[in-house]
N, C-alpha and C. Protein backbone atom coordinates (compact mmCIF):
# COMPACT_ATOMS: atom_id res chain seq x y z
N UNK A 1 139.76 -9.46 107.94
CA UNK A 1 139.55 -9.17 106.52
C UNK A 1 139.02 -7.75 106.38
N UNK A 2 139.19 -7.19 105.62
CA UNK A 2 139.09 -5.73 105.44
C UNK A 2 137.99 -5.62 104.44
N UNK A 3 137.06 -4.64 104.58
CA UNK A 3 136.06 -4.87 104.14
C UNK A 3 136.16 -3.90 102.92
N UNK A 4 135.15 -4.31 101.38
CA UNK A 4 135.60 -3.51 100.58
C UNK A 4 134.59 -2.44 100.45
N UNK A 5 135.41 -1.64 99.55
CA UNK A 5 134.82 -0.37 99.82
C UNK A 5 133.80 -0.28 98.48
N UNK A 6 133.17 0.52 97.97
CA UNK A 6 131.89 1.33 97.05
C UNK A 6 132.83 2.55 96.50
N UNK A 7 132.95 2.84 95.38
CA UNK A 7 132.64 4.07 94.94
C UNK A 7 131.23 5.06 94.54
N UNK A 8 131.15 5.85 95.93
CA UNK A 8 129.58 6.67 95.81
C UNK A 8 130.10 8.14 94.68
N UNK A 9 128.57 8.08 93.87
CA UNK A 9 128.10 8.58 93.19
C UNK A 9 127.23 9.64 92.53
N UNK A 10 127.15 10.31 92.42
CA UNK A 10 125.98 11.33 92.04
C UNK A 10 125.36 10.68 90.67
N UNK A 11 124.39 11.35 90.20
CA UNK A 11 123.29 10.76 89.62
C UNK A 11 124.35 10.62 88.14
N UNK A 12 125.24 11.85 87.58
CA UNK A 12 125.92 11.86 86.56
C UNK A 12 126.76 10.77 86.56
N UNK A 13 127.32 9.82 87.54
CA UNK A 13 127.88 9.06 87.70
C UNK A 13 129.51 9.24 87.73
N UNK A 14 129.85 10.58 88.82
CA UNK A 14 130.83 11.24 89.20
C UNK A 14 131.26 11.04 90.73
N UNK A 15 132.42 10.09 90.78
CA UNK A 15 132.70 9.66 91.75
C UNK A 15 132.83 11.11 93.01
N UNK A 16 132.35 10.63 93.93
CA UNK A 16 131.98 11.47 95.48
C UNK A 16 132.60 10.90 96.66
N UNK A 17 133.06 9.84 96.49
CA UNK A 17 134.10 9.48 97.93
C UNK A 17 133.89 7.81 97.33
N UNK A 18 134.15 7.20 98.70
CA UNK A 18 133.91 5.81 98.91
C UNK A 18 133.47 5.82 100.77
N UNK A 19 132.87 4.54 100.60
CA UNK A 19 132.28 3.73 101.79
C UNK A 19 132.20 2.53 101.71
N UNK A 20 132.61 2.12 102.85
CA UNK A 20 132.08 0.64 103.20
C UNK A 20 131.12 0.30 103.02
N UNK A 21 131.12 -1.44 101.96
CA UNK A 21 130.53 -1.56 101.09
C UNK A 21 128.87 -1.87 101.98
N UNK A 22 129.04 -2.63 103.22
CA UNK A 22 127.84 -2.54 103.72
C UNK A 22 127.07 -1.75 104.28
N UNK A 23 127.84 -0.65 105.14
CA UNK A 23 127.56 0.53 105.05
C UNK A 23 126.37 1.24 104.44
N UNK A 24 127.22 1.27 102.61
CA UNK A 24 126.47 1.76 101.58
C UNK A 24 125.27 1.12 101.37
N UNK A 25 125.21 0.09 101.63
CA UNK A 25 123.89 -0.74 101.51
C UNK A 25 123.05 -0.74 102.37
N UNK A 26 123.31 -0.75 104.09
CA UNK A 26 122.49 -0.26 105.11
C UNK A 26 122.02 1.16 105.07
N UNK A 27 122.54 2.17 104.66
CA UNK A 27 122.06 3.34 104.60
C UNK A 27 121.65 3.90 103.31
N UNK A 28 121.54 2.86 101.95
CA UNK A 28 120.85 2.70 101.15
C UNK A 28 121.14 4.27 100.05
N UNK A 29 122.83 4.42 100.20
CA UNK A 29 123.68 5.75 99.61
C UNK A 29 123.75 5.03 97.79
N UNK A 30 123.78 5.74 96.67
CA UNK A 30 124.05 5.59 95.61
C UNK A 30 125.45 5.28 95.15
N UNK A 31 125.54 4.37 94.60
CA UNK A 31 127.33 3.94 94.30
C UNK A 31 127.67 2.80 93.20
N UNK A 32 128.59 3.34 92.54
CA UNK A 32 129.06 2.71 91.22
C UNK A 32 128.86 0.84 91.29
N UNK A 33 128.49 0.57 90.44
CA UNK A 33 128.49 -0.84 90.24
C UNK A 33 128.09 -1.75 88.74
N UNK A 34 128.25 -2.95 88.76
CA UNK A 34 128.28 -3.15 87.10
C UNK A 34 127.63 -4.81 87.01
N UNK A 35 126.85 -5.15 85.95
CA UNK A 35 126.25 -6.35 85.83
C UNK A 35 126.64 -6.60 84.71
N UNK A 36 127.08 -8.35 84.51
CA UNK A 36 127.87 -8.59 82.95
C UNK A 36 127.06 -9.82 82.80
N UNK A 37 126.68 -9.64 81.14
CA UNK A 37 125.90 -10.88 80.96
C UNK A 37 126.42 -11.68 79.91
N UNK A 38 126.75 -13.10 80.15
CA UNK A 38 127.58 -13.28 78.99
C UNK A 38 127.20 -14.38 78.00
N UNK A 39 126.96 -14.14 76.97
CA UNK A 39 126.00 -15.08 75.60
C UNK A 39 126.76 -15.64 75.27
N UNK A 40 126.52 -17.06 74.41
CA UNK A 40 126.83 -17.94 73.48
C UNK A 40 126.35 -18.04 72.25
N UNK A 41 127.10 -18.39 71.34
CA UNK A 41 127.11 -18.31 70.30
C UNK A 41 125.15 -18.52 69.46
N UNK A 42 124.60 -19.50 70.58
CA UNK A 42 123.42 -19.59 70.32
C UNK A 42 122.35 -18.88 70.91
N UNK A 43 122.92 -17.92 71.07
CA UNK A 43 121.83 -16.71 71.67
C UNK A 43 121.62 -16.74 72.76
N UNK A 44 122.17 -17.53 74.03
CA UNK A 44 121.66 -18.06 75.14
C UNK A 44 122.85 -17.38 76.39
N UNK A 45 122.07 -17.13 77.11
CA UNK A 45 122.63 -16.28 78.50
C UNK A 45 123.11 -16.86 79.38
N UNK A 46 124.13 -16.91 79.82
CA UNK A 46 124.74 -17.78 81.32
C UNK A 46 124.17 -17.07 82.42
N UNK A 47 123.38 -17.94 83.13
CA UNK A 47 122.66 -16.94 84.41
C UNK A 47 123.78 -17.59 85.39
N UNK A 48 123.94 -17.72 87.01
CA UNK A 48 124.28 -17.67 87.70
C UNK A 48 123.19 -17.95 89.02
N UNK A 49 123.46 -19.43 89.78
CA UNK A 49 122.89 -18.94 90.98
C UNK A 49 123.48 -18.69 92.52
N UNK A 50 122.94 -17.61 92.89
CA UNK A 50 124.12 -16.88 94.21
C UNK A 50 124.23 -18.10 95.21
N UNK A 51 125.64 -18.35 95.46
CA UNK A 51 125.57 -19.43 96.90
C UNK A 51 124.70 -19.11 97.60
N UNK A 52 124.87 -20.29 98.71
CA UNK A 52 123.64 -20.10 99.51
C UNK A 52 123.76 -19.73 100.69
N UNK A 53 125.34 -18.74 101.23
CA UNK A 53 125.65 -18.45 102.59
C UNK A 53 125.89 -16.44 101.89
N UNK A 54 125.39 -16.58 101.15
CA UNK A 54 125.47 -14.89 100.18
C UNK A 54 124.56 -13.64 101.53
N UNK A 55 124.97 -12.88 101.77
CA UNK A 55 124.66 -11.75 102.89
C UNK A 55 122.95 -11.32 102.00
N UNK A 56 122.94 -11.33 100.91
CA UNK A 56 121.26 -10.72 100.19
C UNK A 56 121.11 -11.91 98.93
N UNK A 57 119.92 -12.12 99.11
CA UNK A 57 119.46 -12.52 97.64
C UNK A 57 119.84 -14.42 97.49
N UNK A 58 120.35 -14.96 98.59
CA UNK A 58 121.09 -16.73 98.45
C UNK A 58 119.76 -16.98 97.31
N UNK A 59 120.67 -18.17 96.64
CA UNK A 59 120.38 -19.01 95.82
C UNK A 59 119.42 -18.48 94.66
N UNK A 60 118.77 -17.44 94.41
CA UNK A 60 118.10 -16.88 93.46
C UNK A 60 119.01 -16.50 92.38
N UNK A 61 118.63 -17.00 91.30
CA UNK A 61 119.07 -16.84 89.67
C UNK A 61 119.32 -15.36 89.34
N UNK A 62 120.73 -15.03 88.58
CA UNK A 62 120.47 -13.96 88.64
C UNK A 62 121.88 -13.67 86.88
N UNK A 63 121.88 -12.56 86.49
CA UNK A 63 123.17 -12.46 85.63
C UNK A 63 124.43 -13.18 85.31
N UNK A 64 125.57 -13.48 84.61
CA UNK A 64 126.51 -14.25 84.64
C UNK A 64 127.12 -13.51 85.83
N UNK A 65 127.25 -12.53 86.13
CA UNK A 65 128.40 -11.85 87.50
C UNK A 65 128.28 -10.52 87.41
N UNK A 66 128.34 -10.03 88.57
CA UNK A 66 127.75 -8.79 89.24
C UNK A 66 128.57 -8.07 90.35
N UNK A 67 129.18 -6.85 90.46
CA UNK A 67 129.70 -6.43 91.62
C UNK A 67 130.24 -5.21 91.84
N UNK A 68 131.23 -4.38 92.07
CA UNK A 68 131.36 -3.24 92.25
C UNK A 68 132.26 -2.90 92.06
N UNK A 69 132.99 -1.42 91.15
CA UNK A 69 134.25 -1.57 90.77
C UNK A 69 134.98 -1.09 92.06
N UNK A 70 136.50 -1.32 91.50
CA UNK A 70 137.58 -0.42 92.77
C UNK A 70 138.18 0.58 92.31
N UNK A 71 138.09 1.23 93.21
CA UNK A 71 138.48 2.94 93.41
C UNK A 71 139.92 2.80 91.91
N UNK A 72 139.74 3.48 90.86
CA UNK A 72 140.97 3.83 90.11
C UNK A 72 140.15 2.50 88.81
N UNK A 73 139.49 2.07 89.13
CA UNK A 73 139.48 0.48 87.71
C UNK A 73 138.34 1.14 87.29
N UNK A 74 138.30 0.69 85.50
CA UNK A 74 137.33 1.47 84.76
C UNK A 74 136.74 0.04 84.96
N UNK A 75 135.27 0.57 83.90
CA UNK A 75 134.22 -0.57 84.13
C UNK A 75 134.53 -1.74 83.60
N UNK A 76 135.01 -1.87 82.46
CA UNK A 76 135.31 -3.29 81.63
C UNK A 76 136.78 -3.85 82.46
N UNK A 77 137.36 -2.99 82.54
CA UNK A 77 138.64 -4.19 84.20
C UNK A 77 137.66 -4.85 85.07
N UNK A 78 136.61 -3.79 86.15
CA UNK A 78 136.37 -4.65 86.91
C UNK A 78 135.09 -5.77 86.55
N UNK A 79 134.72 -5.31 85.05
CA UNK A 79 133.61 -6.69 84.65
C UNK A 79 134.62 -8.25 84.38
N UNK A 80 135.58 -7.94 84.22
CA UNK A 80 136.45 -9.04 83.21
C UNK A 80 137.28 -9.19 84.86
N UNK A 81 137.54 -8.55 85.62
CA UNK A 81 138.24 -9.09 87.07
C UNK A 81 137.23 -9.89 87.73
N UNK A 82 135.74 -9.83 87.61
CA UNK A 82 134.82 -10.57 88.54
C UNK A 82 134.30 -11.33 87.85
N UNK A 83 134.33 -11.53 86.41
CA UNK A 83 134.21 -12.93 85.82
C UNK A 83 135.04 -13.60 86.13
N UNK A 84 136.40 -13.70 86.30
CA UNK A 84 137.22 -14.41 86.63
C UNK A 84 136.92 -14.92 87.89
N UNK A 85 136.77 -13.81 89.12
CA UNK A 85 136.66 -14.90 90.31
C UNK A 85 135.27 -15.51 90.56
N UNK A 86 134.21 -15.20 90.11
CA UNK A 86 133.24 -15.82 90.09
C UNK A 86 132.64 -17.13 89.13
N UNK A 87 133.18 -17.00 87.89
CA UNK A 87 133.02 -17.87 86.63
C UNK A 87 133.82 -18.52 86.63
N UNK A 88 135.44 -17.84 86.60
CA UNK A 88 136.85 -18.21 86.23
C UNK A 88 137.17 -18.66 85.03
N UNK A 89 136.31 -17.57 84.23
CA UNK A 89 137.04 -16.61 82.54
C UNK A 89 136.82 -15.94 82.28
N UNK A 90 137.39 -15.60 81.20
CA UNK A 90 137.46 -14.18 81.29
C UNK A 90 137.51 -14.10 79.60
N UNK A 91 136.57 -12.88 79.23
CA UNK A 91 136.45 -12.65 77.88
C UNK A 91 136.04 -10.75 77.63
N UNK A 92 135.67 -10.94 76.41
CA UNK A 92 136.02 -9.28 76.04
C UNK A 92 134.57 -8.80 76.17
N UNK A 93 134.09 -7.75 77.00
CA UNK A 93 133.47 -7.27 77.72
C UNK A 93 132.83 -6.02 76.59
N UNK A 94 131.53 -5.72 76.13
CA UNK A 94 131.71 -4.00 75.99
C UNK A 94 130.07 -3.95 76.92
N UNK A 95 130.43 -2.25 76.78
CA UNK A 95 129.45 -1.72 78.22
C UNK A 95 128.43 -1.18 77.77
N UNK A 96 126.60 -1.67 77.65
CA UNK A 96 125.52 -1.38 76.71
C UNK A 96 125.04 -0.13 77.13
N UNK A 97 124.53 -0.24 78.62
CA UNK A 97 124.09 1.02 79.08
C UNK A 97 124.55 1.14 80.35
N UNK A 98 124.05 1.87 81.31
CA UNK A 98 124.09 2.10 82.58
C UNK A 98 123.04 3.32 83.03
N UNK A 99 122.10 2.55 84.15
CA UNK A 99 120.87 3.09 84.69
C UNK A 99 120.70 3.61 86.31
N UNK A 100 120.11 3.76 87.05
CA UNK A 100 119.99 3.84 88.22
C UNK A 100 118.34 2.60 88.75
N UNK A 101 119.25 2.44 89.89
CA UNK A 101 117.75 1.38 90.53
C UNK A 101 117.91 1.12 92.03
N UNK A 102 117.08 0.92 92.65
CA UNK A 102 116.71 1.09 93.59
C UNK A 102 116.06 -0.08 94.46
N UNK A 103 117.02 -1.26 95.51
CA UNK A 103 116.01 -2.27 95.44
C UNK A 103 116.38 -2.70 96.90
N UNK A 104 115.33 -2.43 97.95
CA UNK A 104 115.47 -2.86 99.33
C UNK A 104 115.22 -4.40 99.39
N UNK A 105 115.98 -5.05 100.24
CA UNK A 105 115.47 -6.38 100.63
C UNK A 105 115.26 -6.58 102.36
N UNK A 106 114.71 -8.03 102.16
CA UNK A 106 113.94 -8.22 103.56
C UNK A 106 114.67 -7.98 104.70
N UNK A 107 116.22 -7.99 104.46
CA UNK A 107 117.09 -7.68 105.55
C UNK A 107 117.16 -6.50 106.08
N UNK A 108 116.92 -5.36 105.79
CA UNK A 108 117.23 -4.14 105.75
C UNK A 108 117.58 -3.61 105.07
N UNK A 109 118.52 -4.20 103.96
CA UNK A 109 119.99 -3.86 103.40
C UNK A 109 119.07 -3.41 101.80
N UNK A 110 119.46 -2.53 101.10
CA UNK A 110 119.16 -1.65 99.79
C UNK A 110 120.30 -1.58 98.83
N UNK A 111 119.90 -2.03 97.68
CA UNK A 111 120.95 -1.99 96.78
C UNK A 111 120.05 -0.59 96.25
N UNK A 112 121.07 0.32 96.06
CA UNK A 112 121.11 1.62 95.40
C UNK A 112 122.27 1.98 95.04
N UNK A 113 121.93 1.58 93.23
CA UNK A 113 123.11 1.31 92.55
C UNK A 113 123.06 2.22 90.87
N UNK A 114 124.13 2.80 90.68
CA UNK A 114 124.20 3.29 89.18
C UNK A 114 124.70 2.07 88.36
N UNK A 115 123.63 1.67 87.68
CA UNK A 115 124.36 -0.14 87.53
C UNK A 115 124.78 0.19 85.61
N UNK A 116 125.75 -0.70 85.39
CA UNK A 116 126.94 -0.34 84.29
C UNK A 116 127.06 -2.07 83.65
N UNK A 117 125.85 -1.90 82.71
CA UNK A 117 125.72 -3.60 82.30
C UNK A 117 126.56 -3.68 80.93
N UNK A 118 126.85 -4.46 80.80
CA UNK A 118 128.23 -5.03 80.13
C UNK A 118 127.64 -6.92 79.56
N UNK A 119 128.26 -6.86 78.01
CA UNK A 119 127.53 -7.88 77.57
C UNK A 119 129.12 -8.66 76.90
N UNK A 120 129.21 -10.16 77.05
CA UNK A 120 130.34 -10.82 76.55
C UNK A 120 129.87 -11.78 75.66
N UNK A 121 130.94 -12.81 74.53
CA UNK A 121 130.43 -13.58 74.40
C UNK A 121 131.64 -14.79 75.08
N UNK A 122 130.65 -15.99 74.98
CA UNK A 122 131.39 -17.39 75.42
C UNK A 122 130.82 -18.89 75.11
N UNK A 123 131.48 -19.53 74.55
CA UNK A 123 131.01 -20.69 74.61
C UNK A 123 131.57 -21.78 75.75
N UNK A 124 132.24 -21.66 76.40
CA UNK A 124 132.27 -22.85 77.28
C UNK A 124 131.67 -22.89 78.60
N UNK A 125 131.94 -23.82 79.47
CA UNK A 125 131.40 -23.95 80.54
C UNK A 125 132.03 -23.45 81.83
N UNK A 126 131.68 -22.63 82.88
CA UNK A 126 132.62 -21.94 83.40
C UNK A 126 132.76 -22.74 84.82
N UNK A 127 134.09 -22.26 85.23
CA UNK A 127 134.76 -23.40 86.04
C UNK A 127 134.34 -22.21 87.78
N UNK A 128 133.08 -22.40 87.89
CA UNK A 128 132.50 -21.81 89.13
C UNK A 128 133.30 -21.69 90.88
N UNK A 129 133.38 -20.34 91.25
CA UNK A 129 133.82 -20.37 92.84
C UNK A 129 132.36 -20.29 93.58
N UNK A 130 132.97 -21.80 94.31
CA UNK A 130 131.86 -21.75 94.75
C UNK A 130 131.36 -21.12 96.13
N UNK A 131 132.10 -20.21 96.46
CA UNK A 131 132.13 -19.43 97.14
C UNK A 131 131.20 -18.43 97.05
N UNK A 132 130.79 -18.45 95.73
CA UNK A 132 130.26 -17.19 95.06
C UNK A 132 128.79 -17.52 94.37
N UNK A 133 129.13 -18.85 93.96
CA UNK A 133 127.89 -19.65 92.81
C UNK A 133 127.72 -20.89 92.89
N UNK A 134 126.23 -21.18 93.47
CA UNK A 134 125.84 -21.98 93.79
C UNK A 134 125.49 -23.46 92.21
N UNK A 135 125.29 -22.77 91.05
CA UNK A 135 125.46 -23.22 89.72
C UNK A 135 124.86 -22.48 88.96
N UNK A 136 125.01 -22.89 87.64
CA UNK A 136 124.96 -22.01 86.50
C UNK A 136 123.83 -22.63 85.67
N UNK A 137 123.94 -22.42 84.41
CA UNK A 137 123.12 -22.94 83.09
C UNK A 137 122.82 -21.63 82.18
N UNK A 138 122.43 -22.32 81.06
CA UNK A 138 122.56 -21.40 80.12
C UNK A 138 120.95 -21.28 79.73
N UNK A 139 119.86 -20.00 79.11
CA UNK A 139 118.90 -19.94 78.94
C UNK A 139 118.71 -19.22 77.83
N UNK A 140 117.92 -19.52 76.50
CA UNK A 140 117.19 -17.84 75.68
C UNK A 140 116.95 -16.59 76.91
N UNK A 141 117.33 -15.70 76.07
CA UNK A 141 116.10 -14.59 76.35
C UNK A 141 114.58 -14.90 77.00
N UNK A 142 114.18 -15.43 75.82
CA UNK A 142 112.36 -15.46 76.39
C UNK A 142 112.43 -16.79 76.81
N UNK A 143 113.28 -17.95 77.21
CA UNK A 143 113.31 -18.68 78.27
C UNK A 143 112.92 -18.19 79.70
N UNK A 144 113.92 -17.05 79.62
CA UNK A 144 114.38 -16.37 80.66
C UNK A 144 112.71 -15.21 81.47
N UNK A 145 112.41 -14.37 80.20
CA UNK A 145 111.27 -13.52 80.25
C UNK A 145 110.41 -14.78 80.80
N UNK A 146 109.73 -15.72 80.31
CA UNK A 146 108.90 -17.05 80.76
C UNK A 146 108.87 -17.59 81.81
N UNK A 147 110.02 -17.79 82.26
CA UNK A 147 110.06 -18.47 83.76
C UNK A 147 110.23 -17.20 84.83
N UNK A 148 110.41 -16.10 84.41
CA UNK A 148 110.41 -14.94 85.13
C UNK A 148 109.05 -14.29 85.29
N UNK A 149 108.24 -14.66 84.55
CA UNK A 149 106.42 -14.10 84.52
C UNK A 149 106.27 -15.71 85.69
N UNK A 150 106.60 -16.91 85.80
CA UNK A 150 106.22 -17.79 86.41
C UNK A 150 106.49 -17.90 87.73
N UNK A 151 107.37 -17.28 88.12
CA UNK A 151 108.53 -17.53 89.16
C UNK A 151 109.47 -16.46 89.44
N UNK A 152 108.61 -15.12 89.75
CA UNK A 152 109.54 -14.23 89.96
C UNK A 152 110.67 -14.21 90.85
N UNK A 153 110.02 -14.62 92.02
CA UNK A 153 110.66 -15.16 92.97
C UNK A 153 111.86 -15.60 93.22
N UNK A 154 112.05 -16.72 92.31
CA UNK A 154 113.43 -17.39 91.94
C UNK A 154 114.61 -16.53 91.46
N UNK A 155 114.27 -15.00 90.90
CA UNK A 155 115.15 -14.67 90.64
C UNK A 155 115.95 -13.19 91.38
N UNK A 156 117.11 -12.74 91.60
CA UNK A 156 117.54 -11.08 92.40
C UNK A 156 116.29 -10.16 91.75
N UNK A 157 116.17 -9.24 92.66
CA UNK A 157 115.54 -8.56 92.74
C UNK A 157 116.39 -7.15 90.91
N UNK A 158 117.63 -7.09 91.32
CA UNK A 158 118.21 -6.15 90.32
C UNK A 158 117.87 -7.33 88.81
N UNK A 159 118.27 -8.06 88.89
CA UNK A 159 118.15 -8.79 87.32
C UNK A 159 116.62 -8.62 87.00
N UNK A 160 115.87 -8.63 87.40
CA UNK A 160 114.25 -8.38 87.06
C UNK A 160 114.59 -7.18 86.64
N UNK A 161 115.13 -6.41 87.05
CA UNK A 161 115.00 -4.73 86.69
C UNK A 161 115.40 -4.65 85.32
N UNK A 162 117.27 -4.75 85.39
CA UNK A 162 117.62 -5.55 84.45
C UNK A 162 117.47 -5.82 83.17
N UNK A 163 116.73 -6.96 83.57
CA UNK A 163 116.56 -8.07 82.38
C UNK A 163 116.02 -7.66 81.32
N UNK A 164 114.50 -6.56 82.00
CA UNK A 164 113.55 -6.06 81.30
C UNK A 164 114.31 -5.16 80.05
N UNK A 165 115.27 -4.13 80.43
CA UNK A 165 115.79 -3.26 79.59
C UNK A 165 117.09 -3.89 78.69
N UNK A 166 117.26 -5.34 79.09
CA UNK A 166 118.56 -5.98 78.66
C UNK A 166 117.76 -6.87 77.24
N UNK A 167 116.48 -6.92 77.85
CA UNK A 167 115.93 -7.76 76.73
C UNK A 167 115.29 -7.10 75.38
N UNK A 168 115.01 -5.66 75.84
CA UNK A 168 114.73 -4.47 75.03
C UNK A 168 115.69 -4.27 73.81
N UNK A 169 117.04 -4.08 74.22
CA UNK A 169 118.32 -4.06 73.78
C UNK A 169 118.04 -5.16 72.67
N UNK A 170 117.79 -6.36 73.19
CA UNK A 170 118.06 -7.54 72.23
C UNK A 170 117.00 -7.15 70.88
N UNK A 171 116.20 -6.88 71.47
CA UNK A 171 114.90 -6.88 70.57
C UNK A 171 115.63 -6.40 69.27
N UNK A 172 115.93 -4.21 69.93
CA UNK A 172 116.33 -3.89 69.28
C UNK A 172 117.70 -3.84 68.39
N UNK A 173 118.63 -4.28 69.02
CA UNK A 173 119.62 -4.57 68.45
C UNK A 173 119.83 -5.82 67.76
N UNK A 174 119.78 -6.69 68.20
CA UNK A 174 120.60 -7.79 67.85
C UNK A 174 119.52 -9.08 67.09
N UNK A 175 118.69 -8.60 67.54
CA UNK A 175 117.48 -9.63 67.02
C UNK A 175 116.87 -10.67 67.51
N UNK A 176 118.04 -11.22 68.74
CA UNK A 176 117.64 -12.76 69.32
C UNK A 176 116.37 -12.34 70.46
N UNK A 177 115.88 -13.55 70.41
CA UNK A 177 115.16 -13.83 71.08
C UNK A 177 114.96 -15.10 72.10
């Protein structure tokens, strides 16, 4: 199996080559990537929890789907290509912000990522690979903020980062809580 590659980055978020994707993560290089979170009609977030044979982060709660684009695909292809294989649907995507962050784990391995978060809506229940997701459920916002002051633990290290500025957004934009 051929391993996939990263598009690396400069801080402007101007593609600079590619690398192998673990690679990029062992030597802890900056490179394009995107987090999609996707709401229901009742204000409520589909989190995601990572299988439990996942190379960083098993079984901790984290965004509806998360991953890295490919060389030539803009951001909303590859948010709406990795809902599909991770969720398996697919809906209309737009892209809120995109930040830089920085997050080593116990393995060695460092996500150092220009991350490109992307918000959908959906009401149904998504038909999970479980390859990918260990299960789902749906939460508020300050569900979410609540059990995250309780239990940090439980959740990726990037969605804490995240969440904080995703929930900002809500405040200000949209109103839910």
């Amino acid at each position: 199996m051929i391993e996939e590659e990263v598009i690396l980055v400069n801080e402007q978020d101007e593609a600079i080559g590619t690398m192998p994707k673990m690679e990029a993560h062992e030597k802890a290089i900056l490179h394009r990537a995107f987090s999609v979170f996707v709401m229901n009609d009742e204000g409520k977030i589909m989190l995601q929890q990572r299988a439990a044979h996942k190379y960083h982060s098993p079984l901790l709660w984290t965004n509806t789907c998360c991953s890295h684009q490919r060389l030539g695909e803009k951001n909303i292809e590859a948010g709406k290509r990795r809902l599909q294989e991770e969720m398996g649907f697919v809906t209309e995507l737009k892209e809120l912000f995109s930040f830089i962050y920085k997050a080593p784990f116990d393995n060695g391995l460092t996500e150092h990522e220009l991350d490109h978060v992307m918000i959908g809506n959906y009401n149904g229940a998504p038909e999970i690979n479980e390859e990918e997701v260990a299960a789902w459920k749906w939460m508020t916002p300050a569900a979410i903020r609540e059990d995250m002051m309780k239990f940090p633990e439980n959740y990726t290290a990037w969605f804490k980062i995240i969440f904080e500025k995703f929930y900002d957004y809500f405040i200000q934009n949209l109103k839910v809580t």
